[in-house]
Protein backbone atom coordinates (compact mmCIF):
# COMPACT_ATOMS: atom_id res chain seq x y z
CA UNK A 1 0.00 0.00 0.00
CA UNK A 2 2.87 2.46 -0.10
CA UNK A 3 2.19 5.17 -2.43
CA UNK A 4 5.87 6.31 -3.38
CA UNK A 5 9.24 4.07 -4.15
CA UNK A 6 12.84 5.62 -4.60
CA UNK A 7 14.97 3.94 -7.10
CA UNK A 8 18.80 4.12 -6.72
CA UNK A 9 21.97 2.97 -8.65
CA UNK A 10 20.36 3.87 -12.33
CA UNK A 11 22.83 5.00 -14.56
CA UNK A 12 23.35 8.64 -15.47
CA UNK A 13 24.30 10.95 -18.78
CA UNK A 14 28.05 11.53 -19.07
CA UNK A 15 27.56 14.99 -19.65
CA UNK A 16 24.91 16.77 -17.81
CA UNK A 17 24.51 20.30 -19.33
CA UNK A 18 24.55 23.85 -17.77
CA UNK A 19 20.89 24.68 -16.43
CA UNK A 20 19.52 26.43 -19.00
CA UNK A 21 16.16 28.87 -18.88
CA UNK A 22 14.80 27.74 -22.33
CA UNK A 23 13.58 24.53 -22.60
CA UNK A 24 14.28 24.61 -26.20
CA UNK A 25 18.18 25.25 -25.87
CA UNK A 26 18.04 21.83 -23.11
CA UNK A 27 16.55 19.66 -26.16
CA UNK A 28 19.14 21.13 -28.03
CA UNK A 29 22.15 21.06 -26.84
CA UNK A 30 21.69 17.22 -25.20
CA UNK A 31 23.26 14.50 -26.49
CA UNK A 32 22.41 11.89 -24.26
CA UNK A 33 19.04 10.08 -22.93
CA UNK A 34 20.04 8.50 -19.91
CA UNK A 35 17.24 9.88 -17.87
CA UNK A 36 14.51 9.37 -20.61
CA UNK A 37 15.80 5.73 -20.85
CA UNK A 38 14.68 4.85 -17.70
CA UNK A 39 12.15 6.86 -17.61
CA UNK A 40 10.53 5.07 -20.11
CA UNK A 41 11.58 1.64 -19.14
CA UNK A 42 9.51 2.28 -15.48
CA UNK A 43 6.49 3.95 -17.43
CA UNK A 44 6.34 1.15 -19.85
CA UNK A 45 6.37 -1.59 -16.57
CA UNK A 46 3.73 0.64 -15.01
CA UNK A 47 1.36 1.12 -18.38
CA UNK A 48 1.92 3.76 -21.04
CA UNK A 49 3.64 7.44 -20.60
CA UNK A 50 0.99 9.86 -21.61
CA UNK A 51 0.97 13.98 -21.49
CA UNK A 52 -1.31 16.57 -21.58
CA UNK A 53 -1.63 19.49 -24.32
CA UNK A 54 -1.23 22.19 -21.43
CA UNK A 55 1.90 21.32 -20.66
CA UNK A 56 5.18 22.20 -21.70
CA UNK A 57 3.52 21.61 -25.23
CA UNK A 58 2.52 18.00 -24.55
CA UNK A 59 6.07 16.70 -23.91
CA UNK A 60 6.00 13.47 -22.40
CA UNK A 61 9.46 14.07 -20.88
CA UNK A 62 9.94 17.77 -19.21
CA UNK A 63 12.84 19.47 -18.30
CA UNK A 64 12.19 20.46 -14.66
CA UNK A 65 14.77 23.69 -13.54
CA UNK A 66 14.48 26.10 -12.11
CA UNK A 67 14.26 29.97 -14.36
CA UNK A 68 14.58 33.09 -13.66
CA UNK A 69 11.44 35.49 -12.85
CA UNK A 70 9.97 32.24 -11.11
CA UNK A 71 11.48 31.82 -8.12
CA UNK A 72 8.00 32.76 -6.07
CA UNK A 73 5.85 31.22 -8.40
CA UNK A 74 3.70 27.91 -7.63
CA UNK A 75 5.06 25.58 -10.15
CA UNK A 76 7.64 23.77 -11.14
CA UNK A 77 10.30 26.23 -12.30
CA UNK A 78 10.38 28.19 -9.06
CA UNK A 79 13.15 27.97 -6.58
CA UNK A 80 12.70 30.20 -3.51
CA UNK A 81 9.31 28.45 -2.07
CA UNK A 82 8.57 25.07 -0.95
CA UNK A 83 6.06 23.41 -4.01
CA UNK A 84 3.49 21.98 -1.14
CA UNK A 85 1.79 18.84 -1.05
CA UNK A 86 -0.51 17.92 -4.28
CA UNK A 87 -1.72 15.39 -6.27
CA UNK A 88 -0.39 16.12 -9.98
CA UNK A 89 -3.30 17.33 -12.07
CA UNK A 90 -5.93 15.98 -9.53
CA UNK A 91 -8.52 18.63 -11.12
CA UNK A 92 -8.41 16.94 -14.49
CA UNK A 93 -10.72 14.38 -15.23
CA UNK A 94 -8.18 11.74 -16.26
CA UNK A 95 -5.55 12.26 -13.55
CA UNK A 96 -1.87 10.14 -14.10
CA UNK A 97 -1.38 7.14 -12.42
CA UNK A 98 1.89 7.76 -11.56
CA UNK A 99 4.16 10.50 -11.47
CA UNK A 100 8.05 9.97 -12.05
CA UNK A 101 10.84 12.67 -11.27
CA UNK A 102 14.56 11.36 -12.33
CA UNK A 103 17.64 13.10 -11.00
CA UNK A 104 19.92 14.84 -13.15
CA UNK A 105 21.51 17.45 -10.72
CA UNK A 106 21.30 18.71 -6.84
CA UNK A 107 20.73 22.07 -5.92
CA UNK A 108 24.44 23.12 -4.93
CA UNK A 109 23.78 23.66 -1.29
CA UNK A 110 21.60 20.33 -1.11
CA UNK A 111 18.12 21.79 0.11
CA UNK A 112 15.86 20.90 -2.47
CA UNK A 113 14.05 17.95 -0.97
CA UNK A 114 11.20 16.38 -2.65
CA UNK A 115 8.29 16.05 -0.22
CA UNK A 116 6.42 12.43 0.02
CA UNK A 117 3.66 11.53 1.81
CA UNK A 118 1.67 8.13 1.97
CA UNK A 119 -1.80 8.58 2.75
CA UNK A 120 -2.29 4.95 4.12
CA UNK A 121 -0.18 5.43 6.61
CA UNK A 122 -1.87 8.50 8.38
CA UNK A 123 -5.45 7.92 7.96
CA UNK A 124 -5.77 6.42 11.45
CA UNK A 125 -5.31 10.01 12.81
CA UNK A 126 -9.13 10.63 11.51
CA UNK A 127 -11.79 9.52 13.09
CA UNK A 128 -14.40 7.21 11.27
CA UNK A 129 -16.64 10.67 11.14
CA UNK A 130 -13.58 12.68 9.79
CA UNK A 131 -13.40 10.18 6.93
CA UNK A 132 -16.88 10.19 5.76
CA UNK A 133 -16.78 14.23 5.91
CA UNK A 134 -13.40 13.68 3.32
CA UNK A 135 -15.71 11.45 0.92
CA UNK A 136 -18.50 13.19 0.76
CA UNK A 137 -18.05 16.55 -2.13
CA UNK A 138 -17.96 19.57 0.18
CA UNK A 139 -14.77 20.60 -0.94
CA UNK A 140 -13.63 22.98 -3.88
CA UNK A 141 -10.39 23.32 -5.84
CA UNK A 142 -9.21 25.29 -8.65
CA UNK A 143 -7.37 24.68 -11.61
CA UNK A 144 -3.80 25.91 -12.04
CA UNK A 145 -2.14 28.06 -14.38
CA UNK A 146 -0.78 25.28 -16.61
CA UNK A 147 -3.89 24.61 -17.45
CA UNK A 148 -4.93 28.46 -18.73
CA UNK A 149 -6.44 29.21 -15.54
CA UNK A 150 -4.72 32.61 -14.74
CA UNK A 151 -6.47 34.42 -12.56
CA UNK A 152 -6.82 30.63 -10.46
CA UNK A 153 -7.70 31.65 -7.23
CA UNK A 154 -8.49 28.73 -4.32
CA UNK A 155 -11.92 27.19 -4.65
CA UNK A 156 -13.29 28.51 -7.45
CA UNK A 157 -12.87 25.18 -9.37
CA UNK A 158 -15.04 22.20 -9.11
CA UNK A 159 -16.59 19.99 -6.23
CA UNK A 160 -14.40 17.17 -5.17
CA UNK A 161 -14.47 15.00 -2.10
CA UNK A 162 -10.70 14.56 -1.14
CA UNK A 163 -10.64 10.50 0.15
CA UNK A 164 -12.24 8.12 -2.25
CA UNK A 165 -12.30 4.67 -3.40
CA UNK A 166 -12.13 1.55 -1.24
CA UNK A 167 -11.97 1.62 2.66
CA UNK A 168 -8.87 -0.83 2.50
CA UNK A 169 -7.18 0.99 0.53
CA UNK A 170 -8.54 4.76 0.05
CA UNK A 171 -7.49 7.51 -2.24
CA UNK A 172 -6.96 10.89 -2.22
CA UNK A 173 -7.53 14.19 -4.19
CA UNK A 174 -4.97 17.03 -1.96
CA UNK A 175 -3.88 20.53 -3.93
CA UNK A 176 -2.71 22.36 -0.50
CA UNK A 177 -2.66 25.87 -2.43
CA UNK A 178 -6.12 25.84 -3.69
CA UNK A 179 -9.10 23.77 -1.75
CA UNK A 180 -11.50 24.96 0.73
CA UNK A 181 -14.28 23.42 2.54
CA UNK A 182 -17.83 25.02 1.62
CA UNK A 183 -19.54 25.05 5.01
CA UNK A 184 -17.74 25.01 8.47
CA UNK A 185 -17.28 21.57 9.32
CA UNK A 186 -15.94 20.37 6.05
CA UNK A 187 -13.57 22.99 6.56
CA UNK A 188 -12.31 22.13 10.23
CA UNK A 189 -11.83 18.78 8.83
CA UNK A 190 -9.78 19.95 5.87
CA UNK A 191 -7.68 21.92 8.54
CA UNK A 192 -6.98 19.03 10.61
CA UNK A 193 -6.10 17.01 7.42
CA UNK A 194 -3.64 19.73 6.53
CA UNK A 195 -1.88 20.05 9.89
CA UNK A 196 -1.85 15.47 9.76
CA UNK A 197 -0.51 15.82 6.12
CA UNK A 198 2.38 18.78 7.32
CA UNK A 199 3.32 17.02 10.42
CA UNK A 200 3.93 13.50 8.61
CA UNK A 201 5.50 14.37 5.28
CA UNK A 202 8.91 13.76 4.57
CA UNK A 203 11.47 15.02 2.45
CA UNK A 204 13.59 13.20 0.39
CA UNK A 205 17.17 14.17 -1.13
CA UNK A 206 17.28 12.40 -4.48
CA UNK A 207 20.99 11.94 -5.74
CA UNK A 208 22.05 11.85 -9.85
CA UNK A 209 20.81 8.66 -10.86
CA UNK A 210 17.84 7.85 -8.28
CA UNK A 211 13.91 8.52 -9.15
CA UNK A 212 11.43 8.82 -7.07
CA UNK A 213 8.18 7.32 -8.52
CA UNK A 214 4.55 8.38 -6.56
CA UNK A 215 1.43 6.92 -6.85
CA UNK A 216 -0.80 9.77 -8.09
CA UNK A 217 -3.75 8.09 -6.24
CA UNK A 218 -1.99 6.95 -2.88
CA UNK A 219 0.34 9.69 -1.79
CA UNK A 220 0.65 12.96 -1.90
């Protein structure tokens, strides 16, 4: 039931280039697939690699760096703030699987830790009550920029109950920047579910050569 998995020892480029701002001058100027390699080799064992139109112009493989003029931003190119706890694309009505992140290159001063959280493993903190609050749909979210949504603004997306699917083995729908509760008690729940999710997540250094691989359903 764990929703994440690190994978270590894979084997790297020989050349890793400069981080560039322009994704265009990455595709470029690299000569080597290493990281795509494997990439596809766990996406293929897991079902088929797909991508969405929104998105870096439907790559299947982005180049995740950080660029200048983002560094306060929520997304993926920012640098100075910590990315918080989501689902990837939990808004859209056919949500990944799994999501995959390979290691090219640490941040120089080794702070950029990717945050992981099962959900499994902290759903004992709620009571039975809490839980049924989490499945019913008396929460909104939004939809992010990626996705045209500009002027995105929390809870002005659509209804979504945020734990789902078997009682064995639940999943969850979790954006931290954009969901409210719509009446007072789903929202006192969502607030304790925050403060469970902060207090238990964990972050995780990934070296050159390791990936971390989530399941989009399971963890957060």
């Amino acid at each position: 039931l764990n929703g994440h998995i690190v994978l270590k020892g894979l084997d790297t480029d020989p050349v890793v280039i400069p981080t560039l701002e322009s994704t265009d001058d990455i595709k470029s100027q690299k000569i080597t697939f290493y990281s795509e390699f494997w990439l596809s080799v766990v996406a293929k064992i897991l079902g088929d690699p797909i991508d969405y139109a929104q998105e870096k112009n439907g790559e299947i493989y982005q180049n995740v760096r950080p660029r200048k003029g983002q560094e306060n931003k929520i997304a993926s190119d920012s640098s100075q703030i910590t990315l918080d706890l989501h689902v990837e694309n939990g808004y859209h009505p056919i949500r990944p699987d799994f999501l995959m992140l390979y290691c090219l290159r640490q941040d120089q001063e080794k702070k950029g830790h990717t945050l992981a959280l099962d959900v499994p493993s902290i759903l004992h903190l709620l009571s039975n009550e809490e839980i049924s609050i989490l499945r019913t749909k008396r929460f909104k979210t939004s939809v992010d920029w990626n996705f045209g949504n500009y002027d995105a603004e929390r809870g002005t997306g659509p209804l979504v109950s945020l734990i789902f699917g078997p009682e064995n083995n639940p999943m969850i729908f979790w954006d931290d920047e954009y969901i409210i509760g719509v009446d007072k008690e789903a929202q006192d729940t969502l607030d304790k579910l925050r403060k469970i999710l902060h207090n238990h997540m964990k972050g995780i250094l990934l070296n050159p050569g390791e990936m971390i691989v989530y399941d989009n359903y399971r963890s957060v």
